[in-house]
Protein backbone atom coordinates (compact mmCIF):
# COMPACT_ATOMS: atom_id res chain seq x y z
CA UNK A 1 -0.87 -1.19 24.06
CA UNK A 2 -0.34 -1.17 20.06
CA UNK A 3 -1.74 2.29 19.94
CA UNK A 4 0.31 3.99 22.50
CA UNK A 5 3.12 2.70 20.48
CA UNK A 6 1.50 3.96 17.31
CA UNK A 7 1.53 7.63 18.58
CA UNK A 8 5.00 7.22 19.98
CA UNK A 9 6.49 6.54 16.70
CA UNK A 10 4.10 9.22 14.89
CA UNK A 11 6.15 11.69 17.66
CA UNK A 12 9.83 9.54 16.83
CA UNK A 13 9.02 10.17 13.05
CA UNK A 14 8.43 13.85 13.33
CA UNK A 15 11.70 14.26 15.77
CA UNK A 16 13.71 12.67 13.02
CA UNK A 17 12.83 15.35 10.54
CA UNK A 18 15.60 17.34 11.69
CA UNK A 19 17.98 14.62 11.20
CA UNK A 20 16.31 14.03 7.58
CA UNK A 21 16.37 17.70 6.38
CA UNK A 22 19.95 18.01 7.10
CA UNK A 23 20.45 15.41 4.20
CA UNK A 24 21.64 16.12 0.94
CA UNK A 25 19.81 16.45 -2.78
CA UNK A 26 21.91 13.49 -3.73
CA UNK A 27 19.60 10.59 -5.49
CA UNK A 28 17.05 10.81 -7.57
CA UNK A 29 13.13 10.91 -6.52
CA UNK A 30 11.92 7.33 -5.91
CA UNK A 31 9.56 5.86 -8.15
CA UNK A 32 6.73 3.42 -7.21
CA UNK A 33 2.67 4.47 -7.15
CA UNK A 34 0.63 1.60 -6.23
CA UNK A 35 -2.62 1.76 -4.48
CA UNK A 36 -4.09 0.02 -1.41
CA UNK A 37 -7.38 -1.19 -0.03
CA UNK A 38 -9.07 -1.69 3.25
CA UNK A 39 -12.00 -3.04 4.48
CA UNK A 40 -12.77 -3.59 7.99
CA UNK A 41 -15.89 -4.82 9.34
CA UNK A 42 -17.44 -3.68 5.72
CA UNK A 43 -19.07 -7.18 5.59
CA UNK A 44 -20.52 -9.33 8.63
CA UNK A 45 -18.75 -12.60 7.51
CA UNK A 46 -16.09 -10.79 5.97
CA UNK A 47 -13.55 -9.21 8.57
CA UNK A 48 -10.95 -8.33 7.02
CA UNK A 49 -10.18 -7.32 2.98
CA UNK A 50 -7.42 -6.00 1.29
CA UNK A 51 -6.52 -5.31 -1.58
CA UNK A 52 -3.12 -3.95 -2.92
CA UNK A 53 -2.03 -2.96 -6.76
CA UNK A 54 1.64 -2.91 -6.92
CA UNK A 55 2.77 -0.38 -9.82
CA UNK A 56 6.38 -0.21 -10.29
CA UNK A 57 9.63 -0.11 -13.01
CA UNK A 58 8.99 -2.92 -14.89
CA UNK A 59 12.15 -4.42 -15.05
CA UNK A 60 12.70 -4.19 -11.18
CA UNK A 61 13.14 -7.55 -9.94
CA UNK A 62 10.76 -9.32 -7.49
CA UNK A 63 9.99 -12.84 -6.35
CA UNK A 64 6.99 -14.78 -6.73
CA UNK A 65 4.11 -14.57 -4.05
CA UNK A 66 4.63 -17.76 -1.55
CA UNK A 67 4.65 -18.91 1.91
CA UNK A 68 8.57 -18.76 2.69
CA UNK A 69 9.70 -22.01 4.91
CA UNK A 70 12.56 -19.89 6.79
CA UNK A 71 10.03 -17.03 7.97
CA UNK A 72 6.38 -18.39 7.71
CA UNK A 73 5.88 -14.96 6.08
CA UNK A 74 3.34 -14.78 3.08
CA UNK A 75 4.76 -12.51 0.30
CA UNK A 76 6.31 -11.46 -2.92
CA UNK A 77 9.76 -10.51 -1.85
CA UNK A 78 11.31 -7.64 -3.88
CA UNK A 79 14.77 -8.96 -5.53
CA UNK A 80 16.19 -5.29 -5.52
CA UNK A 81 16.35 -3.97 -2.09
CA UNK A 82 15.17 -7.51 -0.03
CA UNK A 83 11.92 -5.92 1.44
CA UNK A 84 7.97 -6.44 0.83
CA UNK A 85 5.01 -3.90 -0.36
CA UNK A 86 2.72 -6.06 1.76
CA UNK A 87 3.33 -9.24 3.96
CA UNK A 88 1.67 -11.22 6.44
CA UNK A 89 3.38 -13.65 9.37
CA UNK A 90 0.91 -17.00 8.86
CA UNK A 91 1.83 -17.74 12.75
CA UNK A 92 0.41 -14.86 14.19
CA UNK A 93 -1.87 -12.77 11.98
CA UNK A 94 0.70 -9.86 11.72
CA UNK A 95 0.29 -7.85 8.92
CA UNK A 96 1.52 -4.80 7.00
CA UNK A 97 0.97 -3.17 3.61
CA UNK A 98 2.60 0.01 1.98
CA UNK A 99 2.71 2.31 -0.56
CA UNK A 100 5.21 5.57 -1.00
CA UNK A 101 4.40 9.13 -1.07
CA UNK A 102 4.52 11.55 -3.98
CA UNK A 103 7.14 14.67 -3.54
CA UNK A 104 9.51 16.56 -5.02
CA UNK A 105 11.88 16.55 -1.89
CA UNK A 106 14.83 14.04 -2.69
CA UNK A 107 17.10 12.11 0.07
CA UNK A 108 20.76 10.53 -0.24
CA UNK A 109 20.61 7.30 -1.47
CA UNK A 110 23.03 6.17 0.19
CA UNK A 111 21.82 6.61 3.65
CA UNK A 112 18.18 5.33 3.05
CA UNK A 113 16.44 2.21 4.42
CA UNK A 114 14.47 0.50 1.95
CA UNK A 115 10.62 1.27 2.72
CA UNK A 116 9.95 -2.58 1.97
CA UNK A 117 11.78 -3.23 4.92
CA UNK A 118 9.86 -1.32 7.64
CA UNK A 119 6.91 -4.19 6.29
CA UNK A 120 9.08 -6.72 6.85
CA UNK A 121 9.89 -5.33 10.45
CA UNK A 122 6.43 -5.32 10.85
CA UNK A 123 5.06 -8.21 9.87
CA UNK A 124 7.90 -10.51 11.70
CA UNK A 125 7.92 -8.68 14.65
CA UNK A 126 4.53 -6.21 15.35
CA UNK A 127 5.03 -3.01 16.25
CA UNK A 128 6.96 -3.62 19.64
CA UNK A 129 10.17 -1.47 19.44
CA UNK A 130 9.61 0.41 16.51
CA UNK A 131 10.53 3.57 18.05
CA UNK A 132 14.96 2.24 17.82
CA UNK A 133 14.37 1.02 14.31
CA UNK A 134 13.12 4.14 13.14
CA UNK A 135 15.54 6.63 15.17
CA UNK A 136 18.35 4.17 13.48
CA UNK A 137 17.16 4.57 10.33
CA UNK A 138 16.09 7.09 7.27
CA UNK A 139 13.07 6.61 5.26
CA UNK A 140 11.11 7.88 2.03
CA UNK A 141 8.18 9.06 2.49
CA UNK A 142 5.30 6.75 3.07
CA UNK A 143 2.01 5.51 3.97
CA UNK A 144 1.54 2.31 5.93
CA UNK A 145 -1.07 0.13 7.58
CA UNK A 146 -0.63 -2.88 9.77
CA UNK A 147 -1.71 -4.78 13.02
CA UNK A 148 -2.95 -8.52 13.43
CA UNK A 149 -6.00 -9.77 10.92
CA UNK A 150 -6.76 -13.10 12.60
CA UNK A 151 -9.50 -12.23 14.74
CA UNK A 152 -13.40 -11.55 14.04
CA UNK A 153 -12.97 -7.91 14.46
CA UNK A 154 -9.31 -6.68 13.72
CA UNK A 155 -7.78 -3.29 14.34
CA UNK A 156 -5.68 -1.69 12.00
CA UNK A 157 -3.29 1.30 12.44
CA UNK A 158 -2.24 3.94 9.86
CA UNK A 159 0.42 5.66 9.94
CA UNK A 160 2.09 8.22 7.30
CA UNK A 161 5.01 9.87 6.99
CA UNK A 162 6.02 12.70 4.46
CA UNK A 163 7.97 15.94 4.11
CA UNK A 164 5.83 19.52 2.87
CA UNK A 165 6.33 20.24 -0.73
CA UNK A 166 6.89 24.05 -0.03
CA UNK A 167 9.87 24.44 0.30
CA UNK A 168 11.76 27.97 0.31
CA UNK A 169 15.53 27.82 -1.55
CA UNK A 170 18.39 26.73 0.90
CA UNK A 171 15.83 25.54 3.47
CA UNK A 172 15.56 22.14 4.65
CA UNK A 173 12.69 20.40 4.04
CA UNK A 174 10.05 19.82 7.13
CA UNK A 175 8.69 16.45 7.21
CA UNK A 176 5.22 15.69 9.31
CA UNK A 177 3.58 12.54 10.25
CA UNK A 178 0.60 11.27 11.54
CA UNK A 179 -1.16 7.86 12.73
CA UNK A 180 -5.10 6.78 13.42
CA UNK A 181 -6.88 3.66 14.26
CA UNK A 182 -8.67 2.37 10.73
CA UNK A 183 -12.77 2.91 11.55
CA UNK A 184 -14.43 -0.81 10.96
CA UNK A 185 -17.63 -0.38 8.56
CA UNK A 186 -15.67 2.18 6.22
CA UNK A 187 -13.85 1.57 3.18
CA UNK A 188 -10.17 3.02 3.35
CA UNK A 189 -8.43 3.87 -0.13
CA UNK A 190 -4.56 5.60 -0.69
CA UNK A 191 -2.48 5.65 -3.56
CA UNK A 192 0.98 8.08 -3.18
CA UNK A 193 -1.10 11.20 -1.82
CA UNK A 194 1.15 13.76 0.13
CA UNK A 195 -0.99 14.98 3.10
CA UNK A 196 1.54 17.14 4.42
CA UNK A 197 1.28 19.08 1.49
CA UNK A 198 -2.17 19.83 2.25
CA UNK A 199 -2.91 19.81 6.01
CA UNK A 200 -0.75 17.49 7.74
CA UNK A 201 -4.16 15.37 9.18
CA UNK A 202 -4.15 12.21 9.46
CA UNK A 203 -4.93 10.36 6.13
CA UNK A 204 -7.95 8.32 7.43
CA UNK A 205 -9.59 11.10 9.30
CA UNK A 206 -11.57 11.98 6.37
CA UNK A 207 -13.14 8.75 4.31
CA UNK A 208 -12.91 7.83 0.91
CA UNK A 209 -8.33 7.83 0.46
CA UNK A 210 -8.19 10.14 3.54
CA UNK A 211 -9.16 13.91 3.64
CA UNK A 212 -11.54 15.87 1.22
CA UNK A 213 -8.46 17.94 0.47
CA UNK A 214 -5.83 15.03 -0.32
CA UNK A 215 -7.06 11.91 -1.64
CA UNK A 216 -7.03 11.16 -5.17
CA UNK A 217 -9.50 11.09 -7.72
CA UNK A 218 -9.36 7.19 -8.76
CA UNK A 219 -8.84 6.69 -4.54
CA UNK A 220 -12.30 8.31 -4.26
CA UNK A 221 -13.80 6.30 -7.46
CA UNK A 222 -12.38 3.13 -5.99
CA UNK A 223 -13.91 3.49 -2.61
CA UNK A 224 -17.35 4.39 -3.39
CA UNK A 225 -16.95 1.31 -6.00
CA UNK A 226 -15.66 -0.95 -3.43
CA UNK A 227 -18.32 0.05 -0.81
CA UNK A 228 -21.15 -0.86 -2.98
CA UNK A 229 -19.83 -3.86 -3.95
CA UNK A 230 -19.90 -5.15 -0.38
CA UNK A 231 -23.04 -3.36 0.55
CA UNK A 232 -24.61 -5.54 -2.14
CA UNK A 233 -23.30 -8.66 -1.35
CA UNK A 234 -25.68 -11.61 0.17
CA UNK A 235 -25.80 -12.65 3.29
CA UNK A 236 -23.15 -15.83 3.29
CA UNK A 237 -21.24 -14.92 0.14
CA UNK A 238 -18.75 -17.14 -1.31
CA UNK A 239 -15.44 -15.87 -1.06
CA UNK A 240 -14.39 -15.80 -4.74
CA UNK A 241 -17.54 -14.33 -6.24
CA UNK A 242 -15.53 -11.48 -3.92
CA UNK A 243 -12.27 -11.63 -4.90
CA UNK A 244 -13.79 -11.70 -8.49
CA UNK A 245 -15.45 -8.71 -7.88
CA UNK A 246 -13.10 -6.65 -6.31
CA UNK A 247 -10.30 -7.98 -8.57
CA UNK A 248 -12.47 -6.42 -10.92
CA UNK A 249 -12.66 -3.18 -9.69
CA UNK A 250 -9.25 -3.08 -8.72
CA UNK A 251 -7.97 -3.92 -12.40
CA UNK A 252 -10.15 -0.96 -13.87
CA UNK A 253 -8.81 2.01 -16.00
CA UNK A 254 -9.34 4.55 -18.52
CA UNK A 255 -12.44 5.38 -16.48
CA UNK A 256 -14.43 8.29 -17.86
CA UNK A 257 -14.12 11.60 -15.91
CA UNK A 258 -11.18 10.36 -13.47
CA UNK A 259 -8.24 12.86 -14.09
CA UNK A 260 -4.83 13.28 -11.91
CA UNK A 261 -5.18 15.42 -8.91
CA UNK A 262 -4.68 19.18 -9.04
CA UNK A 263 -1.57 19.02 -6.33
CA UNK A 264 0.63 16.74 -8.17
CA UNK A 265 4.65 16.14 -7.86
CA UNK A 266 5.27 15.50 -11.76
CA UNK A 267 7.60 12.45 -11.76
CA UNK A 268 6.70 11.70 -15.55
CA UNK A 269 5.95 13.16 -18.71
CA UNK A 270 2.25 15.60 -18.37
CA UNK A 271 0.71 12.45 -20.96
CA UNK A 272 2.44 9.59 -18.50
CA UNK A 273 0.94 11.14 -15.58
CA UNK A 274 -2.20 11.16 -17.17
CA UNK A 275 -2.14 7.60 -17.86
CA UNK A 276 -1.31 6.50 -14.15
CA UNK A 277 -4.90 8.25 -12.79
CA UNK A 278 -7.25 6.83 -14.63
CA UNK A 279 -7.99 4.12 -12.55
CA UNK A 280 -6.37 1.87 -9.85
CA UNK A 281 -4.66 -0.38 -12.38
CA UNK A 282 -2.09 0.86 -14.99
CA UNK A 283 -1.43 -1.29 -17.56
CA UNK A 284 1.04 -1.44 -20.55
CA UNK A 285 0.67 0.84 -23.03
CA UNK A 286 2.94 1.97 -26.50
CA UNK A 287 3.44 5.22 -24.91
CA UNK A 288 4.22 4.19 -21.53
CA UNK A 289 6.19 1.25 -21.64
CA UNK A 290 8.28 1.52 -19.11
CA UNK A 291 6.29 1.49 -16.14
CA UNK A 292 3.15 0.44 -14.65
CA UNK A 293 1.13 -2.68 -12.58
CA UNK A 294 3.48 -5.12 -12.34
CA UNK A 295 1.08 -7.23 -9.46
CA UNK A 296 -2.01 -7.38 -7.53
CA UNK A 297 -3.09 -9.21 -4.44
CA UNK A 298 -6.24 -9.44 -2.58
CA UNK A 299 -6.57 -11.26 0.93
CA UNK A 300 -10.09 -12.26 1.71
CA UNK A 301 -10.24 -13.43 5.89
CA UNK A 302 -13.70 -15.33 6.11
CA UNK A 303 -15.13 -15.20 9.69
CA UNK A 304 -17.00 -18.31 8.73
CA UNK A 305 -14.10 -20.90 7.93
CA UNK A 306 -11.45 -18.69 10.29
CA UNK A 307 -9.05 -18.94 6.97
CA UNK A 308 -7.24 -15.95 4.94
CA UNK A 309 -7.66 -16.30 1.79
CA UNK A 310 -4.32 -14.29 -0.46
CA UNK A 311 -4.68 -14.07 -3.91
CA UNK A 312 -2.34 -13.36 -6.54
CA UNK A 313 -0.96 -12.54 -9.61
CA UNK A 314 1.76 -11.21 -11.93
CA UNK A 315 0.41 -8.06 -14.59
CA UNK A 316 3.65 -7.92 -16.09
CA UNK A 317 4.48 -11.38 -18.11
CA UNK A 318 6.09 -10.52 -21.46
CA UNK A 319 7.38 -7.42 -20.41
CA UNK A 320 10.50 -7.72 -22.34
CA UNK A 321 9.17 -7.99 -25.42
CA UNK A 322 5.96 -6.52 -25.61
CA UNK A 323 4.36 -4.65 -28.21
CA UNK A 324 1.58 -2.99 -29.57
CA UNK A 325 0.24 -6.86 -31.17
CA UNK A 326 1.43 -8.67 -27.93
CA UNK A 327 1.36 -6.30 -24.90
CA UNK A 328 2.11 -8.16 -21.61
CA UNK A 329 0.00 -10.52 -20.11
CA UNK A 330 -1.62 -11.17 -16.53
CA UNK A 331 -1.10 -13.95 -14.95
CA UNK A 332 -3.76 -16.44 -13.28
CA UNK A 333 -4.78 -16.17 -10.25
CA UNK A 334 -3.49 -17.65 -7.80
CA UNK A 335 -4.53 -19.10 -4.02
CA UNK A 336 -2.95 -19.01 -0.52
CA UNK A 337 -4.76 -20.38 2.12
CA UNK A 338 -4.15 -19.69 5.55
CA UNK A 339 -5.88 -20.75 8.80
CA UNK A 340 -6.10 -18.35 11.48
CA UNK A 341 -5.74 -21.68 13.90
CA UNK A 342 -1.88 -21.33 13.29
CA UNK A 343 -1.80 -17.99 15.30
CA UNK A 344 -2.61 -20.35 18.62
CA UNK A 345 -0.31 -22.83 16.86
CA UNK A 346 2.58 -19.84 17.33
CA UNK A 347 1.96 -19.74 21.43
């Protein structure tokens, strides 16, 4: 059973916090924000909806979105370390998205698994045996949904994992985890929010990003956003009036009143940080050039058609030479289709 395995290797992540605080303060703390979107059941003929924002160095390296021949896995593989911030197996429906976790608490290099590659695990394989990769491996902290999306009504799991900020000189950090079933009919919204900084429940136990205590301020403005939006869609809606929409939503910023969160690891300047929370997307700007949305994606599954719809799109074109006059560009959008048929296809 998927979630017996989920709470397994909730208790396998917590045991290896003794094995993690025993590391040194060796690299440097690991950038990456992004911010990711769920839907489940939000929408009768509209399953399943992500959407992901992918903010990162801009000069890291990372392949265009595609359907790779050798793995029948839908993604933009990251050049750098070989992983995936989201993914999903066209075969069989498996599918996994990420993004990090905010803290000051740094980890050897050297001995760390990419976090890009626990998606990969997942989407190529499920969850089955999870427990040996992660006792064989060391991770940053993260937060991480995944299960199978071809189906009429899918379940997702959640499942975080991330070390308390408090720590006392010469003490080893203690890192916490948790895992929940996603509810269908809510919207689910988290960005790099530490929850076991706060109170070490489970992210999606409280709505909006997670808890009243943790999530974020543009997590909360981007789920009450994204839950009217598919309240007030028709019947039988078409399924790019709703990747316009959301796409919409999802590329906002500069949003009156949002502001960064009071419980904040400072990775950036006080003005960057200020920049990065005022909405989900975070474009280029002459005092933040460095850094930002470099993609999105949003995967629409339409219970009418059975097909998966995954958009996307580059944020980042010009990069190299932008300026104030020519700031970089986004790309078009573009389409993968995907029919759920291929799952019974797999066997």
């Amino acid at each position: 059973c998927q979630i017996i395995v989920v709470w397994a290797l909730a208790a396998q992540l917590h045991e290896d916090s003794l094995r993690q605080a025993a590391l040194g303060e060796a690299s440097c703390l690991p950038l990456g924000m992004c911010i990711l979107l769920i839907a489940l059941g939000c929408h009768p003929a509209i399953p399943f909806l992500c959407a992901h924002n992918r903010d990162e160095s801009r000069d890291r390296p990372c392949g265009d979105d595609k359907l790779e021949p050798d793995t029948q896995i839908v993604c933009g593989r990251d050049s750098q370390a070989g992983g995936m911030v989201l993914g999903l197996q066209s075969a069989t429906g498996d599918f996994a998205a990420l993004t990090n976790c905010r803290t000051h608490v740094k980890q050897d290099k050297d001995v760390l698994t990419s976090r890009g590659r626990l998606v990969e695990r997942l989407v190529a394989e499920g969850p089955s045996g999870l427990e040996d990769f992660f006792r064989s491996r060391t991770f940053d902290g993260f937060h991480i949904v995944f299960g199978n999306v071809y189906d009429a009504a899918p379940r997702l799991q959640y499942l975080w994992k991330a070390p308390a900020d408090c720590v006392v000189d010469g003490e080893p950090a203690q890192w916490h985890s948790g895992s929940s079933d996603l509810q269908g009919g809510r919207v689910f919204v988290v960005s790099n929010e530490n929850p076991a900084s706060v109170s070490g429940r489970s992210f999606a136990d409280g709505g909006a990003g997670g808890s009243a205590d943790c999530a974020w301020p543009k997590c909360r403005w981007l789920e009450r956003r994204a839950a009217d939006f598919l309240k007030a869609l028709p019947a039988d809606p078409k399924v790019d009036d709703i990747q316009v929409g959301i796409s919409r939503l999802m590329e906002a910023y500069d949003v009156p009143g949002l502001e960064p969160p009071a419980r904040l690891p400072f990775w950036f300047r006080s003005e960057e940080e200020v920049l990065l929370h005022t909405g989900p997307f975070a474009p280029w700007r002459p005092s933040f050039k460095s850094f930002g949305t470099v993609s999105q994606r949003v995967m629409i599954s339409d219970g009418c058609t059975q097909e998966l719809n995954y958009f996307h799109r580059s944020t980042n074109i010009g990069w190299e030479t932008a300026t104030p006059e020519h700031p970089t560009r986004c790309g078009e959008w573009e389409r993968i289709r995907v029919p759920w048929a291929r799952r019974a296809d797999a066997g």
